[in-house]
PDB file of N, CA and C in Angstrom:
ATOM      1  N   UNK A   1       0.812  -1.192   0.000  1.00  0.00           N
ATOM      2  CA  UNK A   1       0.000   0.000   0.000  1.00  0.00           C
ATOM      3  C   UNK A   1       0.859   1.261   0.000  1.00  0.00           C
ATOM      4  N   UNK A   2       1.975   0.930   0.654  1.00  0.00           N
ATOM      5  CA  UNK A   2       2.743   2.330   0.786  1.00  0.00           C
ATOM      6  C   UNK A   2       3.498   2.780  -0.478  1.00  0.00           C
ATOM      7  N   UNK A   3       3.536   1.541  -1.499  1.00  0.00           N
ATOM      8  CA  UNK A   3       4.464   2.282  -2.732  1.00  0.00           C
ATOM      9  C   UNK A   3       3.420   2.385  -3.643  1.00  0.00           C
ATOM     10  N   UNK A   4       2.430   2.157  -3.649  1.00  0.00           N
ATOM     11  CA  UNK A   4       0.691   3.195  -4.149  1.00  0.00           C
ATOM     12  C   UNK A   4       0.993   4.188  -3.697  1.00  0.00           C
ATOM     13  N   UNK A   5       0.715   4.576  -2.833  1.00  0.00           N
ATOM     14  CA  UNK A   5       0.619   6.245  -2.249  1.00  0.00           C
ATOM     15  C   UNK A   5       1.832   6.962  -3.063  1.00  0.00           C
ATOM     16  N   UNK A   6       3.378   6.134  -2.566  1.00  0.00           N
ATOM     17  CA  UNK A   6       4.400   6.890  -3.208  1.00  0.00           C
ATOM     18  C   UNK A   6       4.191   7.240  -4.956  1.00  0.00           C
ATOM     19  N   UNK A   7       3.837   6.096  -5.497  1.00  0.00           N
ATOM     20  CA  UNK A   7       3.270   6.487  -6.944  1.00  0.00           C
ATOM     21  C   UNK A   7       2.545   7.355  -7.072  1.00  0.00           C
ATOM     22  N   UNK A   8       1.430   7.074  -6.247  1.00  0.00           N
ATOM     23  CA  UNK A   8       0.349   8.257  -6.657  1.00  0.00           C
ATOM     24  C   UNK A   8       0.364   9.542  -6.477  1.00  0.00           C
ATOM     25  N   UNK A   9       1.733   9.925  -5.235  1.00  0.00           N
ATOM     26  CA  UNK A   9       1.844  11.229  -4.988  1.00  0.00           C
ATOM     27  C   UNK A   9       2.967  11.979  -6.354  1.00  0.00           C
ATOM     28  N   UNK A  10       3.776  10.365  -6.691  1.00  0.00           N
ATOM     29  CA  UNK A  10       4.727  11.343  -7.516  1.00  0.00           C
ATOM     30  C   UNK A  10       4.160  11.983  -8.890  1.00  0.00           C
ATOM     31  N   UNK A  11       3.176  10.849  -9.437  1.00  0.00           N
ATOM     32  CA  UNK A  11       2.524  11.105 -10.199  1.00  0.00           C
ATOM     33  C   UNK A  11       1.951  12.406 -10.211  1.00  0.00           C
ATOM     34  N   UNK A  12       0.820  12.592  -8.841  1.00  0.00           N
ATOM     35  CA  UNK A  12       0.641  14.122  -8.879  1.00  0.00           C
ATOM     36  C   UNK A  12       1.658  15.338  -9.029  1.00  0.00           C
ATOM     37  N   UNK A  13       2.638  15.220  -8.552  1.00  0.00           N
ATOM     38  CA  UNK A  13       3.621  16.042  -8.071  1.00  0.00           C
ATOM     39  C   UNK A  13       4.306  16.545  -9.710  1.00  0.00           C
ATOM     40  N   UNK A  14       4.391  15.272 -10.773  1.00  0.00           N
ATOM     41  CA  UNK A  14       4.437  15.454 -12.357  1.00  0.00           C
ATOM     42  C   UNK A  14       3.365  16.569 -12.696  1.00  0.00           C
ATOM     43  N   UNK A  15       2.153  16.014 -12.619  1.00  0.00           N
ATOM     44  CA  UNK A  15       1.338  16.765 -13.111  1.00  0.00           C
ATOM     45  C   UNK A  15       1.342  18.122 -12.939  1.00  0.00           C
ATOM     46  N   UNK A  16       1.615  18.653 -11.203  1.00  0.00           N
ATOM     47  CA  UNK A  16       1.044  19.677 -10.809  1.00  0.00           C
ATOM     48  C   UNK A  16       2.107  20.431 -11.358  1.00  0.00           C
ATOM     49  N   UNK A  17       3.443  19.913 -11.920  1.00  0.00           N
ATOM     50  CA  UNK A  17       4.424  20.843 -11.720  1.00  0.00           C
ATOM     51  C   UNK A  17       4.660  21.205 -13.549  1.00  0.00           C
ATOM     52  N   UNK A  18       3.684  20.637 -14.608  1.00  0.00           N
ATOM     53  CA  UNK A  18       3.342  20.809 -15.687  1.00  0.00           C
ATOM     54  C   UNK A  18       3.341  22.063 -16.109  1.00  0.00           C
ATOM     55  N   UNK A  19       1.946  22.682 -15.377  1.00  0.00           N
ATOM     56  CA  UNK A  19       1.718  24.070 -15.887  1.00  0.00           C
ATOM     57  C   UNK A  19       2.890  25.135 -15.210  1.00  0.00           C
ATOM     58  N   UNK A  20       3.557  25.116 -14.656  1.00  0.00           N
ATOM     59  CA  UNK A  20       4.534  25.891 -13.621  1.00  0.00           C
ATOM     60  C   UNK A  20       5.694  25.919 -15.134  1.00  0.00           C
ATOM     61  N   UNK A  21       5.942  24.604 -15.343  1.00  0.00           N
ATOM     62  CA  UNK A  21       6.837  24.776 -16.602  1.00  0.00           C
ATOM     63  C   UNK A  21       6.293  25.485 -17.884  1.00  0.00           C
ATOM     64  N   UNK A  22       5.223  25.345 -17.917  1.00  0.00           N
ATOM     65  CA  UNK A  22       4.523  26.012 -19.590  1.00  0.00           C
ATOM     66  C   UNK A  22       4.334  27.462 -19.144  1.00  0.00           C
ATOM     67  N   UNK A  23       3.869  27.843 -17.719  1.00  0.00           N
ATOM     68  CA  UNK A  23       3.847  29.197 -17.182  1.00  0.00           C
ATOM     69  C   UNK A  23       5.140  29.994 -18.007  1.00  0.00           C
ATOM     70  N   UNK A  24       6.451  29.115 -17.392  1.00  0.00           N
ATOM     71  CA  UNK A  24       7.558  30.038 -17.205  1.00  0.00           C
ATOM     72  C   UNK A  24       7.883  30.345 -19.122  1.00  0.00           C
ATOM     73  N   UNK A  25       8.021  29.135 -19.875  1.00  0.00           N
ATOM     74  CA  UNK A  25       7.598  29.241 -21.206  1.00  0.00           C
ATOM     75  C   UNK A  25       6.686  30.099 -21.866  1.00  0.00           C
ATOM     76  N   UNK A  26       5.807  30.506 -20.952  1.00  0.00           N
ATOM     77  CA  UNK A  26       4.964  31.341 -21.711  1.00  0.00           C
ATOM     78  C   UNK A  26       5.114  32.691 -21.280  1.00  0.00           C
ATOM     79  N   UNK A  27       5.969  33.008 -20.434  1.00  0.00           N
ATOM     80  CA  UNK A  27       6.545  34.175 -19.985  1.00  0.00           C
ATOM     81  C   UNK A  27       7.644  34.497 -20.901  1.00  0.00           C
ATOM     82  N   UNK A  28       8.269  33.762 -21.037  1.00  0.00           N
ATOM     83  CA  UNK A  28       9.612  34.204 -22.115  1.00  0.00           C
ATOM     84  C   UNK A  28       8.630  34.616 -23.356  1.00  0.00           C
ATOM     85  N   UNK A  29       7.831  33.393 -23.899  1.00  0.00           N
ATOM     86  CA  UNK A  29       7.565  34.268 -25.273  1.00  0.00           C
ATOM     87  C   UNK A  29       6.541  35.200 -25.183  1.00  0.00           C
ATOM     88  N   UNK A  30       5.961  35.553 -24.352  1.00  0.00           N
ATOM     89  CA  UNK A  30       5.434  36.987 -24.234  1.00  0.00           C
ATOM     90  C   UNK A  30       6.239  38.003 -24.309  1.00  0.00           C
ATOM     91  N   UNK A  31       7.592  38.022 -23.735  1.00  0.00           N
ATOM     92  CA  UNK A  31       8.315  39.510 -23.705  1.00  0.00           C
ATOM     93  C   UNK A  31       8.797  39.490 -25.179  1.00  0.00           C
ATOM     94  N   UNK A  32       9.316  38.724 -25.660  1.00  0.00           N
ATOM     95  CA  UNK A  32      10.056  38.597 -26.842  1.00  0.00           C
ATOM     96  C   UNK A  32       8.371  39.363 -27.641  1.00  0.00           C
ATOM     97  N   UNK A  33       6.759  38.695 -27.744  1.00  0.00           N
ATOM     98  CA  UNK A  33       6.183  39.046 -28.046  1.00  0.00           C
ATOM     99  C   UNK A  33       5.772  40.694 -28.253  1.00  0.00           C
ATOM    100  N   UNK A  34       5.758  40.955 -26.898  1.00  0.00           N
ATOM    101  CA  UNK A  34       5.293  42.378 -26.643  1.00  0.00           C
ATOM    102  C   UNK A  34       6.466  42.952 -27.037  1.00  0.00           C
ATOM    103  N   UNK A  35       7.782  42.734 -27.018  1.00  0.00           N
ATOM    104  CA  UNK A  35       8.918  44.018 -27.584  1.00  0.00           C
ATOM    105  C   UNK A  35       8.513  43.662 -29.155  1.00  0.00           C
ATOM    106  N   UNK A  36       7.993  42.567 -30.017  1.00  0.00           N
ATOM    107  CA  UNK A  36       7.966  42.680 -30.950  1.00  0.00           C
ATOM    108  C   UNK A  36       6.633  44.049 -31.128  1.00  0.00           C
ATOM    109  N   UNK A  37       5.754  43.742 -30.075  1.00  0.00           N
ATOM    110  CA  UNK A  37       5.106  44.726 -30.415  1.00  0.00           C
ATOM    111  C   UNK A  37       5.459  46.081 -30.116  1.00  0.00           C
ATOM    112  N   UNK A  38       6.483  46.410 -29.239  1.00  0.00           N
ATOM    113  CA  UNK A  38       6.197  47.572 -29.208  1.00  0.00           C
ATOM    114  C   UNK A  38       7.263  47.788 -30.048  1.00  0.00           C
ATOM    115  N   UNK A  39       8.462  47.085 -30.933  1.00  0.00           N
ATOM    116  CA  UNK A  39       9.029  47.718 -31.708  1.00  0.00           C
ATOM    117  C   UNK A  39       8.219  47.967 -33.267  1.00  0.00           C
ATOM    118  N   UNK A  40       6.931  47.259 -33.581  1.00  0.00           N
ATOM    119  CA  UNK A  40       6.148  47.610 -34.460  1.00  0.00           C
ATOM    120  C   UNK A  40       5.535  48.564 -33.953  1.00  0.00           C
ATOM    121  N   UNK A  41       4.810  49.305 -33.227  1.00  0.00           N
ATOM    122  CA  UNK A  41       4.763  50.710 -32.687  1.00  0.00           C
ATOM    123  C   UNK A  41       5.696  51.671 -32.729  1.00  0.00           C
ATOM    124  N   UNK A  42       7.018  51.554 -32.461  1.00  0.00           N
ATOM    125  CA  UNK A  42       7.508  52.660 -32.941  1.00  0.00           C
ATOM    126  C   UNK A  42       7.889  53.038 -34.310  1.00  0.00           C
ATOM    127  N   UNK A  43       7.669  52.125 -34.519  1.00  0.00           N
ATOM    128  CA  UNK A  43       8.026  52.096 -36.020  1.00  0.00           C
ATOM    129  C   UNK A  43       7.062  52.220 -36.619  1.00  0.00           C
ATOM    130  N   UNK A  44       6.072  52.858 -36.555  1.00  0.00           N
ATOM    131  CA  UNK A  44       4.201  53.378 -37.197  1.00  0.00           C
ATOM    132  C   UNK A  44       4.833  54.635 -36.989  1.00  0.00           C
ATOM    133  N   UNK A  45       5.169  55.010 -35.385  1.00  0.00           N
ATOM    134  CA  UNK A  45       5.184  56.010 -34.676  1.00  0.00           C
ATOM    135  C   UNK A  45       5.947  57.190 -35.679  1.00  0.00           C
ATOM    136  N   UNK A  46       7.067  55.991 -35.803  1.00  0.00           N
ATOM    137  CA  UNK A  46       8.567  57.053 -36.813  1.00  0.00           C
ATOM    138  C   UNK A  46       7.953  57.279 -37.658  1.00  0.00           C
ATOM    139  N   UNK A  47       7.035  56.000 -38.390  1.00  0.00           N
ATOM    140  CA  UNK A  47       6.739  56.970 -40.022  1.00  0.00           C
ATOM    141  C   UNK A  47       5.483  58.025 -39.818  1.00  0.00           C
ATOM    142  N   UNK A  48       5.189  57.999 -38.985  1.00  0.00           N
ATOM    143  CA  UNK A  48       4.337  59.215 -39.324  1.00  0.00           C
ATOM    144  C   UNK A  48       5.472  60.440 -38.833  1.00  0.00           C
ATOM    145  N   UNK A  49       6.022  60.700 -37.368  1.00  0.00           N
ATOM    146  CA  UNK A  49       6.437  61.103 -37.737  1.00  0.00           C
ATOM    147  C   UNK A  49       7.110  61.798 -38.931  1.00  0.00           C
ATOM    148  N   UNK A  50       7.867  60.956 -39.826  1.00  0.00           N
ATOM    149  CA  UNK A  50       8.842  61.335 -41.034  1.00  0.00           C
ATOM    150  C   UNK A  50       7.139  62.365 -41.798  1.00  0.00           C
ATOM    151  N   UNK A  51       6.446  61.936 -41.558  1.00  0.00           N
ATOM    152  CA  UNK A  51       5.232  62.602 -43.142  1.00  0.00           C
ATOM    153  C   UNK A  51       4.419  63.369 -41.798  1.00  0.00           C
ATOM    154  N   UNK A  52       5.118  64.035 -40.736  1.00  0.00           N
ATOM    155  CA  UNK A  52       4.807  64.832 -39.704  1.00  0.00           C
ATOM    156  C   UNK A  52       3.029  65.027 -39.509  1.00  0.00           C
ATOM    157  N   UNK A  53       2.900  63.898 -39.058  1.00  0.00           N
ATOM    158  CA  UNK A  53       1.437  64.020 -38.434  1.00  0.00           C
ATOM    159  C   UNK A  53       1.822  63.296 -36.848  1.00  0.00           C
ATOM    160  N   UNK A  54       1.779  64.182 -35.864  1.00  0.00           N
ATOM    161  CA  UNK A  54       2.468  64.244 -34.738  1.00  0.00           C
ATOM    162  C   UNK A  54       1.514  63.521 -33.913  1.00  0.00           C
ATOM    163  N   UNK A  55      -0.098  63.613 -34.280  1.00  0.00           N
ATOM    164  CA  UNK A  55      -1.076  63.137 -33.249  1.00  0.00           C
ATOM    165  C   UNK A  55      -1.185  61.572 -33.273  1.00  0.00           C
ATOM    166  N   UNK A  56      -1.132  61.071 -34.626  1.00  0.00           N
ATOM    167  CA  UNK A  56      -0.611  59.534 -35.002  1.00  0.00           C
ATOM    168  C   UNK A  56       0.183  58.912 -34.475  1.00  0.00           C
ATOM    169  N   UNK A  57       1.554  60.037 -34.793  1.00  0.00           N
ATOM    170  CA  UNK A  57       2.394  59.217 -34.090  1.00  0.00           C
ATOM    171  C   UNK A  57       2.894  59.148 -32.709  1.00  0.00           C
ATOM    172  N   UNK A  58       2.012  60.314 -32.219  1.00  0.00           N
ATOM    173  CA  UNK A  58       2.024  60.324 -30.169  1.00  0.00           C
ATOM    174  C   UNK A  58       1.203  59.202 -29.765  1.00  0.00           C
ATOM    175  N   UNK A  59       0.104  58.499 -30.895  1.00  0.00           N
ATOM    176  CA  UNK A  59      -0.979  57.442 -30.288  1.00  0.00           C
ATOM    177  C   UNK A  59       0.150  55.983 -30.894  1.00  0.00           C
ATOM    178  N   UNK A  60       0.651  55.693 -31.405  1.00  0.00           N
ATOM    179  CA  UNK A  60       1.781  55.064 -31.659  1.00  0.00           C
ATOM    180  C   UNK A  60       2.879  55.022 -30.594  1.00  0.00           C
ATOM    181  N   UNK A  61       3.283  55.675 -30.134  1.00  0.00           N
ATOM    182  CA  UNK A  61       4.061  55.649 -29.013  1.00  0.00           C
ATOM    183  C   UNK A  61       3.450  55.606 -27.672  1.00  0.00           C
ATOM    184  N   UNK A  62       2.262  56.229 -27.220  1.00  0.00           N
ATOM    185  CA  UNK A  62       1.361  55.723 -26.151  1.00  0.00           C
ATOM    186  C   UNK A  62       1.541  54.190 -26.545  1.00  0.00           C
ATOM    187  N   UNK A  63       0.763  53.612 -27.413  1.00  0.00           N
ATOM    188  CA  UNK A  63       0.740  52.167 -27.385  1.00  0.00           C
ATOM    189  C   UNK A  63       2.325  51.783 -27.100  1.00  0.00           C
ATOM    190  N   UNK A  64       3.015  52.122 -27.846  1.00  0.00           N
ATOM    191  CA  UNK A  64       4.400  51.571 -27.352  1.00  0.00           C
ATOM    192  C   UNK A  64       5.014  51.346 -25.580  1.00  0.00           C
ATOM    193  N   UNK A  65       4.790  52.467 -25.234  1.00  0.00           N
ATOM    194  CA  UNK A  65       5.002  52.754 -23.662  1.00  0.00           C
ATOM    195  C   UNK A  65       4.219  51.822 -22.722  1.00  0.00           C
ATOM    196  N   UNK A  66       2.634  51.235 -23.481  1.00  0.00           N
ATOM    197  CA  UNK A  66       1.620  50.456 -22.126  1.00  0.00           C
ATOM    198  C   UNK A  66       2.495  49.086 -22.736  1.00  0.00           C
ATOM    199  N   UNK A  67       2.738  48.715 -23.807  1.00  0.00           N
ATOM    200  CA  UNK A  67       3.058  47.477 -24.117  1.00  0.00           C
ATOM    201  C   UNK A  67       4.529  47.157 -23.113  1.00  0.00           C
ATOM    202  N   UNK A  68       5.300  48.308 -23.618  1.00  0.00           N
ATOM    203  CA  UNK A  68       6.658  48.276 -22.918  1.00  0.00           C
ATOM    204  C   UNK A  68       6.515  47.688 -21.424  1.00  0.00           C
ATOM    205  N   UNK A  69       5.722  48.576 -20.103  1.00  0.00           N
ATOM    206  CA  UNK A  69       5.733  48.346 -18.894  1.00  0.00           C
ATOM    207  C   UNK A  69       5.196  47.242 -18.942  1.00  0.00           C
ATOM    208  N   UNK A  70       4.457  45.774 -19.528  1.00  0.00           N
ATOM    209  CA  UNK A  70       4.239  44.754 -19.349  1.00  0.00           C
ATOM    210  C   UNK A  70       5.253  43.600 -19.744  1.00  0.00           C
ATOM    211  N   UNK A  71       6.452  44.380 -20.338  1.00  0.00           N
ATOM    212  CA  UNK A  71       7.608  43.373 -20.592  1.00  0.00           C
ATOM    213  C   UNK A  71       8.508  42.932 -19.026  1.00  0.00           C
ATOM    214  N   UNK A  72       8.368  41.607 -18.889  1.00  0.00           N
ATOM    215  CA  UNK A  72       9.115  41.197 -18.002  1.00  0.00           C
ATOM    216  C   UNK A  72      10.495  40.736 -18.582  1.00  0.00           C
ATOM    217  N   UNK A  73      11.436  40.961 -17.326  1.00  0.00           N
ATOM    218  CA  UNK A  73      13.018  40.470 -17.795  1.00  0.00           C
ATOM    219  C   UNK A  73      13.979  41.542 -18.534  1.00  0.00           C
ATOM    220  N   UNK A  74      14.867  41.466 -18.895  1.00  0.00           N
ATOM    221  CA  UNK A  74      15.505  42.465 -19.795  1.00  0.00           C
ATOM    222  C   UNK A  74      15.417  44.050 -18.988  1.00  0.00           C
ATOM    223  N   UNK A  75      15.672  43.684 -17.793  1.00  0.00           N
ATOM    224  CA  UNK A  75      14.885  45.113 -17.467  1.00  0.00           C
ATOM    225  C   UNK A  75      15.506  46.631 -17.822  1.00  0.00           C
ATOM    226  N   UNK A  76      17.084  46.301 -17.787  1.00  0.00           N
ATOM    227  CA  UNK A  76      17.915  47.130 -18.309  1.00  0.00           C
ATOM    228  C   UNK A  76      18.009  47.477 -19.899  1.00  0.00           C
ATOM    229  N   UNK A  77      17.532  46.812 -20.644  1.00  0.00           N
ATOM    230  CA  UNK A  77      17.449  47.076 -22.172  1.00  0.00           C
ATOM    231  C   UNK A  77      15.831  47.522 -22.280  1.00  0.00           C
ATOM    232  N   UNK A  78      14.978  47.559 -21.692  1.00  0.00           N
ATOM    233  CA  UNK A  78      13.700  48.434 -21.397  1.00  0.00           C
ATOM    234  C   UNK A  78      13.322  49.276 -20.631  1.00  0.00           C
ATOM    235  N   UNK A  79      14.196  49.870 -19.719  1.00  0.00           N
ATOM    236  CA  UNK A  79      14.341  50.595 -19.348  1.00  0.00           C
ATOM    237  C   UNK A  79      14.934  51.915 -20.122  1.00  0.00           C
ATOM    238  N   UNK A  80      16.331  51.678 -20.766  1.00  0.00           N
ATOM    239  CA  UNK A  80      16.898  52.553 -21.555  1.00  0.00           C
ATOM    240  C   UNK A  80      15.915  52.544 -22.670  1.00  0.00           C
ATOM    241  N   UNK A  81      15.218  51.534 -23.368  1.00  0.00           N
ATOM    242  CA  UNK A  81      14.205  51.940 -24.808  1.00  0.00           C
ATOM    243  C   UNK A  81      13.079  52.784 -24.281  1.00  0.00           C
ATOM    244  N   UNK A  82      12.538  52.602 -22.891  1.00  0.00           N
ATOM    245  CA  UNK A  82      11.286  53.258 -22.707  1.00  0.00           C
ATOM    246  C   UNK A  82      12.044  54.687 -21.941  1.00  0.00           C
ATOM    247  N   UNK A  83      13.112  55.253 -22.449  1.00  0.00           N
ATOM    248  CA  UNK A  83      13.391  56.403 -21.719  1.00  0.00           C
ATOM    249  C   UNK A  83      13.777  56.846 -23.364  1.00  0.00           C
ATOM    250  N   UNK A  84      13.647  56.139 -24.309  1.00  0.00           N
ATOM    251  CA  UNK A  84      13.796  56.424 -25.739  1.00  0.00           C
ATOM    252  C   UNK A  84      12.416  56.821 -26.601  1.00  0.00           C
ATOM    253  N   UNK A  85      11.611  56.161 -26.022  1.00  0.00           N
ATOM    254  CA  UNK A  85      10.404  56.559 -26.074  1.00  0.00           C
ATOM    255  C   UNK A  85       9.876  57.727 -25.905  1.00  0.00           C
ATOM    256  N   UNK A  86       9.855  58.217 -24.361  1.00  0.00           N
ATOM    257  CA  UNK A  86       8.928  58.865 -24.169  1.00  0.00           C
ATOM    258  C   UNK A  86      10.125  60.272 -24.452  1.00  0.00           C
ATOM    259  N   UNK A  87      11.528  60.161 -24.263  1.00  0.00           N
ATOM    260  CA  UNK A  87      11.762  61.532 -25.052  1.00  0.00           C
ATOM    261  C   UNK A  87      11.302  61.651 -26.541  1.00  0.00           C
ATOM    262  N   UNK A  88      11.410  60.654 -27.390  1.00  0.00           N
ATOM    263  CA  UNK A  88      10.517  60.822 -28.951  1.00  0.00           C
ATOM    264  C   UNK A  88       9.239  61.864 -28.283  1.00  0.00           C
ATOM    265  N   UNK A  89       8.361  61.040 -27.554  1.00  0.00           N
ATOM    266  CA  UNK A  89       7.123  61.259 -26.934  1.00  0.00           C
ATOM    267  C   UNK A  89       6.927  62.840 -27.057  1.00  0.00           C
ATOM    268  N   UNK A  90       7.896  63.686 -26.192  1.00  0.00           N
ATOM    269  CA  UNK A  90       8.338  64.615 -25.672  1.00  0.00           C
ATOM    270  C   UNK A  90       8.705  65.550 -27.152  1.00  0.00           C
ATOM    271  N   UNK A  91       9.799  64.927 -27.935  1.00  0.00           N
ATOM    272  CA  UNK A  91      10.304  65.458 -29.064  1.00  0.00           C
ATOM    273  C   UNK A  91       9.080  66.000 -30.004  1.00  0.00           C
ATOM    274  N   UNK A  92       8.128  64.479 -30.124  1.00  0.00           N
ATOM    275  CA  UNK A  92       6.604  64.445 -31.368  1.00  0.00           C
ATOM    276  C   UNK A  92       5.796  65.686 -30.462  1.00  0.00           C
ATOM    277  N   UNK A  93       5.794  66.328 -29.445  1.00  0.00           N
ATOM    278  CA  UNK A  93       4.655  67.279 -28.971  1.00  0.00           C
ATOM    279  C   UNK A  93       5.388  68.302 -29.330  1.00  0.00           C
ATOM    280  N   UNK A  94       6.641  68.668 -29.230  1.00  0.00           N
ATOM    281  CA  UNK A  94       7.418  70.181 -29.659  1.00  0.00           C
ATOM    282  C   UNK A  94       7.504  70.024 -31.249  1.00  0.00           C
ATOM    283  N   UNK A  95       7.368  69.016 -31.661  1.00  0.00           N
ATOM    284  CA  UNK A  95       7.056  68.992 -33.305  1.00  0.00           C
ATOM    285  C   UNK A  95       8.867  69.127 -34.146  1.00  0.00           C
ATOM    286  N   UNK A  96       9.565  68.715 -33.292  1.00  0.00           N
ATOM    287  CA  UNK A  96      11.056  68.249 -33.731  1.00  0.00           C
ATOM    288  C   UNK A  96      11.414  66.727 -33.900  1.00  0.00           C
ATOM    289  N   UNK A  97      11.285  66.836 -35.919  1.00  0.00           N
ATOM    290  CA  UNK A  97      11.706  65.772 -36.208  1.00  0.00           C
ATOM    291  C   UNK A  97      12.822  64.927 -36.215  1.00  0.00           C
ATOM    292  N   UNK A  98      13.819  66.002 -36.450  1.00  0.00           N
ATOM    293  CA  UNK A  98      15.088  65.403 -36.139  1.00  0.00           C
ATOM    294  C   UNK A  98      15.065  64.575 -35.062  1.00  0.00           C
ATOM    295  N   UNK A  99      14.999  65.122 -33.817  1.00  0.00           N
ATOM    296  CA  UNK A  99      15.175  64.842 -32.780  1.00  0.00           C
ATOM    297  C   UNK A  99      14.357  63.519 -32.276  1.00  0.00           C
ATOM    298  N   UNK A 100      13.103  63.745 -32.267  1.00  0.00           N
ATOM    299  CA  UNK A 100      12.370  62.440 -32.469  1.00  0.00           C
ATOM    300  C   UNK A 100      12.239  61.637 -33.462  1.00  0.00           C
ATOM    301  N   UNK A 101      13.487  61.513 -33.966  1.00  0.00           N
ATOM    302  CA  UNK A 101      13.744  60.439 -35.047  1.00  0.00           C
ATOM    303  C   UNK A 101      14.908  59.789 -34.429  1.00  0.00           C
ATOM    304  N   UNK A 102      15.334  60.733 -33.991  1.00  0.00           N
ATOM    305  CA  UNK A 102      17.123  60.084 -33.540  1.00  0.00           C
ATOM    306  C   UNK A 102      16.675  59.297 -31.777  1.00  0.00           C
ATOM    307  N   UNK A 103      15.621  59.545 -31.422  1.00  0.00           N
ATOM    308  CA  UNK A 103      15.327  59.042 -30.398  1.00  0.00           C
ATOM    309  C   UNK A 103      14.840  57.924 -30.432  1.00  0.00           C
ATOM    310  N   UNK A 104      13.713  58.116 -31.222  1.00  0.00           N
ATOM    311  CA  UNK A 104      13.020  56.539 -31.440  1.00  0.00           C
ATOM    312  C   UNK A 104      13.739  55.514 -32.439  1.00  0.00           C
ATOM    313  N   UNK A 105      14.866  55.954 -32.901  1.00  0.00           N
ATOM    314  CA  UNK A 105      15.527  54.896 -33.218  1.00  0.00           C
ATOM    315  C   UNK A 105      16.572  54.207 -32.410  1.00  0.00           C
ATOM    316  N   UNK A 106      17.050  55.167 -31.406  1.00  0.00           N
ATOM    317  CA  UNK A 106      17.319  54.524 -30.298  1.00  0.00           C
ATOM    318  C   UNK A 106      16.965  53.989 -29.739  1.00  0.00           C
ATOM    319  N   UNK A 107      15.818  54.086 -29.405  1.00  0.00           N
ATOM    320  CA  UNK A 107      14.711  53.213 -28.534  1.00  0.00           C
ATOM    321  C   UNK A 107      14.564  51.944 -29.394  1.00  0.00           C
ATOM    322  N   UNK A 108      14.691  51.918 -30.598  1.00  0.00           N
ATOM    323  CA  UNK A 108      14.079  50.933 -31.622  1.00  0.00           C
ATOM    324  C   UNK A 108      15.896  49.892 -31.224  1.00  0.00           C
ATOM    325  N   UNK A 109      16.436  50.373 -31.605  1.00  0.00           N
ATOM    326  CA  UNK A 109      17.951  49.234 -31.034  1.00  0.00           C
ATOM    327  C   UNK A 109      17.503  48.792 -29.525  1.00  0.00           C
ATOM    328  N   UNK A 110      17.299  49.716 -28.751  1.00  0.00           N
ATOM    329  CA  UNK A 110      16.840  48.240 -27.308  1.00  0.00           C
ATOM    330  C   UNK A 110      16.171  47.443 -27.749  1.00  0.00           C
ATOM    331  N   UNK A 111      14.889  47.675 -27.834  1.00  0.00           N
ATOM    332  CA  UNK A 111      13.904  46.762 -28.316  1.00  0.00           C
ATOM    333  C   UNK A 111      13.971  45.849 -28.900  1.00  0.00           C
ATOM    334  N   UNK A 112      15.152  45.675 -30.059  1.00  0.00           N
ATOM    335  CA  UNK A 112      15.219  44.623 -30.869  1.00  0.00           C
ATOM    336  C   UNK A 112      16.705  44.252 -30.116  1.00  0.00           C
ATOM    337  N   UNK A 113      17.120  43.832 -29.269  1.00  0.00           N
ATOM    338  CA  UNK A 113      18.123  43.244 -28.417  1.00  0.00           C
ATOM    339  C   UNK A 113      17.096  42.198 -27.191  1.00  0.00           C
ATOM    340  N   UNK A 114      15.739  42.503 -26.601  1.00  0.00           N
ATOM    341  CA  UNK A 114      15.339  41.716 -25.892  1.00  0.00           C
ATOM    342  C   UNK A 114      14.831  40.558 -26.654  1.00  0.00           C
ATOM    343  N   UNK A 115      15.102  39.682 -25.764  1.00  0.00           N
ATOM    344  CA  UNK A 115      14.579  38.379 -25.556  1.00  0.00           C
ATOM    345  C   UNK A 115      14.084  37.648 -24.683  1.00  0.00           C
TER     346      UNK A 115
END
């Protein structure tokens, strides 16, 4: 009876510890996910910028910024992109392209470094 129980507990102990592994799996490809998204956001963001419609591309970079704070891991390579961001952010409201070009492409090199 006692190496039943031991089976049956290890057995559970497989199971339960299943989703804990697909959890952590599904955490990695979410960040990799969401920087994909938010580097397709800035990159809407830039081209409008470039054909200067500033309100487009401030709602382009909003999306970029909520996606950003849900990236786990990498915290130092999203940290520096989302401080790339929101100066673009900053740059697209004073209506300086240069400047918010040279930013959000900075921001656009973090972004495409996480994994």
């Amino acid at each position: 009876m006692n190496n039943i129980k031991k089976i049956a507990f290890a057995l559970f102990l497989s199971v339960a510890a299943a989703p804990v592994a697909m959890a952590e799996d599904a955490v990695a490809v979410s960040a990799e996910k969401l920087a994909t998204d938010v580097v397709g956001h800035i990159e809407l963001g830039l081209a409008e910028v470039q054909k200067s419609d500033f309100s487009a591309a401030y709602l382009h970079l909003k999306a970029a910024r909520a996606a950003s704070e849900l990236i786990q891991g990498n915290e130092e390579l999203v940290k520096q992109g989302l401080e790339g961001v929101i100066q673009g952010q900053i740059n697209v409201k004073t209506g300086d392209v240069a400047k918010a070009t040279a930013e959000l492409n900075k921001a656009l090199s973090f972004y495409k470094q996480v994994k």
